[in-house]
Protein backbone atom coordinates (compact mmCIF):
# COMPACT_ATOMS: atom_id res chain seq x y z
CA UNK A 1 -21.16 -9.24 8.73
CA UNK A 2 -18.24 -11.00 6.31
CA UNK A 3 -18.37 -14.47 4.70
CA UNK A 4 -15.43 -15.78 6.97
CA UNK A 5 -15.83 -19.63 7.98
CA UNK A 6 -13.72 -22.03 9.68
CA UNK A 7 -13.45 -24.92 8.57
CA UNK A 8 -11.90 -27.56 10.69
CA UNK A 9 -8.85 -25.52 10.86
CA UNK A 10 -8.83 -22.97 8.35
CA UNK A 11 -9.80 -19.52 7.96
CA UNK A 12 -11.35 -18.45 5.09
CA UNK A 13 -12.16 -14.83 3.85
CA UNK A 14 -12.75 -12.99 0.55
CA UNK A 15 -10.65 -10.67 -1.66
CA UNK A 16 -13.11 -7.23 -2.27
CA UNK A 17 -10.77 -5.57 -4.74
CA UNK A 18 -7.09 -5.62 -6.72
CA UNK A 19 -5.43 -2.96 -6.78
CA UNK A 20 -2.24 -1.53 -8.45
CA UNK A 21 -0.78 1.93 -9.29
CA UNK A 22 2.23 2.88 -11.90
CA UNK A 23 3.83 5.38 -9.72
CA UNK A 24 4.89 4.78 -6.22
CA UNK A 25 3.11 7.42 -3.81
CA UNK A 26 -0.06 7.12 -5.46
CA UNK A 27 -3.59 5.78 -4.41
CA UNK A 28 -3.97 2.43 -6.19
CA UNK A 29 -6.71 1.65 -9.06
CA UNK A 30 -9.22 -0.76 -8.96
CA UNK A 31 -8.83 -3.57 -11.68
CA UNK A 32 -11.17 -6.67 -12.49
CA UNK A 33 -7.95 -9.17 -11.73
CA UNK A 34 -3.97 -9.00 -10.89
CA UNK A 35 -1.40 -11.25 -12.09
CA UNK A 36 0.72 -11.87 -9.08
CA UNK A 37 4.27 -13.09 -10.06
CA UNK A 38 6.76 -15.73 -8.05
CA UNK A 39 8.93 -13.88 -6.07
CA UNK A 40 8.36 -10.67 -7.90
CA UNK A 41 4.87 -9.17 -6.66
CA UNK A 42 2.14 -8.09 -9.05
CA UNK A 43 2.87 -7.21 -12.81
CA UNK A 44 1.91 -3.89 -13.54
CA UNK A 45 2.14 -2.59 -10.00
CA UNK A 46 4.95 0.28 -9.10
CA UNK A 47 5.90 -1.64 -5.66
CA UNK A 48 6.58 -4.76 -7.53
CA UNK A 49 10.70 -5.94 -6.86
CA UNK A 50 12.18 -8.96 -6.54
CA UNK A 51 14.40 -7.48 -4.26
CA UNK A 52 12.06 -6.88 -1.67
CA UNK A 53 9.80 -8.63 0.83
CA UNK A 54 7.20 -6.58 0.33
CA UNK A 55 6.33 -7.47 -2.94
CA UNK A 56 2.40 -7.27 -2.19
CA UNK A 57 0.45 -5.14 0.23
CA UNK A 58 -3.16 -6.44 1.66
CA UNK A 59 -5.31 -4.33 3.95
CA UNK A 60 -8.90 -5.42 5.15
CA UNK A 61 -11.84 -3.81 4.85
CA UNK A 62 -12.56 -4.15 8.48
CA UNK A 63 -9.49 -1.58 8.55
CA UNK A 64 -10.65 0.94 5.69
CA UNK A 65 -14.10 0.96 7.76
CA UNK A 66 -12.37 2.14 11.12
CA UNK A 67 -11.52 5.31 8.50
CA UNK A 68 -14.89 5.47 7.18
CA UNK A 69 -16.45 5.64 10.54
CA UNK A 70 -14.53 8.70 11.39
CA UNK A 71 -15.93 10.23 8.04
CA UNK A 72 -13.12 9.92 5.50
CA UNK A 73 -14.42 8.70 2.01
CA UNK A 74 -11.96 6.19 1.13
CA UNK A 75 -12.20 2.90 -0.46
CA UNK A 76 -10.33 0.28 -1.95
CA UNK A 77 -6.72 1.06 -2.88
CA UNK A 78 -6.77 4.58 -1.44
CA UNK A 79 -3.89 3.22 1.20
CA UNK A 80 -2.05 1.90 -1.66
CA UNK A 81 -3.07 -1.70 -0.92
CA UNK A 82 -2.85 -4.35 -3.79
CA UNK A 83 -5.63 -6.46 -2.22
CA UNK A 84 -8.22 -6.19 -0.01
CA UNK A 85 -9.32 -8.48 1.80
CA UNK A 86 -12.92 -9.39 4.09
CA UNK A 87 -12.89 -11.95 7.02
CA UNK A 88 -9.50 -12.48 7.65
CA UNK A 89 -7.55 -10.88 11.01
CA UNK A 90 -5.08 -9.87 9.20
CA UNK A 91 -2.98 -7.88 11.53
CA UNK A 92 -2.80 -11.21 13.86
CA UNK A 93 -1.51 -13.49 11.70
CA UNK A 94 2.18 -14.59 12.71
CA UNK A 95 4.83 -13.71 10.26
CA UNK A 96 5.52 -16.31 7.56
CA UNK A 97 1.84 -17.11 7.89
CA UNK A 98 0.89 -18.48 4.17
CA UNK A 99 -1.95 -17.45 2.20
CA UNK A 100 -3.65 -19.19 -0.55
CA UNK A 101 -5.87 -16.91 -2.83
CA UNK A 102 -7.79 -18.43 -5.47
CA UNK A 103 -6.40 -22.03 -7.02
CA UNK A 104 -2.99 -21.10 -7.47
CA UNK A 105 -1.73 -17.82 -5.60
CA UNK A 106 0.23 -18.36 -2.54
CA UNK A 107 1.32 -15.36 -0.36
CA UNK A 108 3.78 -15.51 2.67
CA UNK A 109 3.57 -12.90 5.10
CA UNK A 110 6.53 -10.73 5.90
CA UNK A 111 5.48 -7.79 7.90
CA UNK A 112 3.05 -6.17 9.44
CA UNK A 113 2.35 -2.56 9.57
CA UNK A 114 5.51 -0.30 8.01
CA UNK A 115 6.99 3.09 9.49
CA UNK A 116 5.74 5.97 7.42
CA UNK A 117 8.34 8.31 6.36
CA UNK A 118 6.69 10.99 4.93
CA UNK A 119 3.02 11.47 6.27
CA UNK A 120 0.40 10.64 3.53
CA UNK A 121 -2.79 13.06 2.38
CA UNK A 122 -5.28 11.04 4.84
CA UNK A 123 -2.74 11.31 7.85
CA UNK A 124 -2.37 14.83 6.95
CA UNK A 125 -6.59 14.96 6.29
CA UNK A 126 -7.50 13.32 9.94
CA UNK A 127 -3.70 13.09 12.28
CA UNK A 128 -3.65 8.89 11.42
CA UNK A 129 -3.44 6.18 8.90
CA UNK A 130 -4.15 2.46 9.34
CA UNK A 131 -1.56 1.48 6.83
CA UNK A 132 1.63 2.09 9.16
CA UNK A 133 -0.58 -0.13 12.18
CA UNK A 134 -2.74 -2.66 9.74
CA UNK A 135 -1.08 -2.91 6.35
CA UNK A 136 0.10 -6.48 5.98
CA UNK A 137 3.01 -7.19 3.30
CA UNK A 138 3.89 -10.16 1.58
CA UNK A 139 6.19 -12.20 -0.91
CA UNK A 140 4.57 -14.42 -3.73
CA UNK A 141 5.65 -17.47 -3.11
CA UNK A 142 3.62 -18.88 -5.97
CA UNK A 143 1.98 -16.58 -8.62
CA UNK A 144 -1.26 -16.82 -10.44
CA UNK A 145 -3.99 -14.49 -11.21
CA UNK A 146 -6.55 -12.83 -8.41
CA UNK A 147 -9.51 -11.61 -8.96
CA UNK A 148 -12.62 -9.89 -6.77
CA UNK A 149 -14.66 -12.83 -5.32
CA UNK A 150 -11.37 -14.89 -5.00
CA UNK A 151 -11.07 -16.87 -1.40
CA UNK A 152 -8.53 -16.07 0.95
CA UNK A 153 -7.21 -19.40 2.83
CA UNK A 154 -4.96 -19.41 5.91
CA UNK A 155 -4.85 -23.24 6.62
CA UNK A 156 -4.20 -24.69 9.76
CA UNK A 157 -0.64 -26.25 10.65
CA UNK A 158 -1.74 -29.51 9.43
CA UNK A 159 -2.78 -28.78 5.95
């Protein structure tokens, strides 16, 4: 199944792929590592703003598989996801839930799910999306680099 473990009293999961795009709209690219920046999002990346709190978008692959199984070929960063993630429940975590990815990279969630103004190519393809119900946004709260491979932490309340 994944490589999720909890231990004591944190979850851990994986990161599968990093993702960014230039233009906003766009599928996102597959890229061997991000540089996610403090309060900023992830260099490179069109949805990248200081000014926002969704500076980084995560989607699991548990989610991109509910597409699959209805026989869309998608993958990673084809719902404009920066990261995406294995093992985690996302979509439960409470908001300001922190992640740690790697050593350094610490996420803090802001929002789940988002309201889709205009009605993407795979809503359009097969009448829904999992982005608007399972996308999960962020703010760097402390940058580094993230790479495929990468743990995902969500450590308990005590840690």
């Amino acid at each position: 199944m994944s490589d999720t473990a909890i231990t004591g009293r944190e979850a851990v999961g994986k990161v599968i792929a990093v993702c960014r795009s230039k233009k906003k709209g766009t599928k996102k690219t597959v890229v061997s590592e991000g540089t996610l920046k403090e309060d900023f999002g992830m260099v490179d990346d069109a949805h990248a703003d200081s000014n926002s709190h969704r500076q980084v978008s995560l989607l699991a692959m548990e989610s991109i598989a509910k597409m699959q199984n209805l026989g869309l070929d998608v993958g990673h960063g084809d719902f404009a996801e920066n990261i995406t993630s294995e093992g985690i429940d996302l979509v439960s975590l409470p908001l300001g839930t922190r992640l740690r990815i790697g050593d350094d990279t610490i996420l803090e969630v802001t929002q789940i799910g988002k309201e889709c103004h205009t009605k993407c190519a795979i809503y359009k393809q097969v009448g829904q999306c999992i982005m608007p119900e399972e996308g999960v946004f962020a703010r760097v709260i402390q940058g580094g680099v993230v790479k495929t491979g990468d743990a995902i932490r969500v450590p308990g309340s005590g840690e």
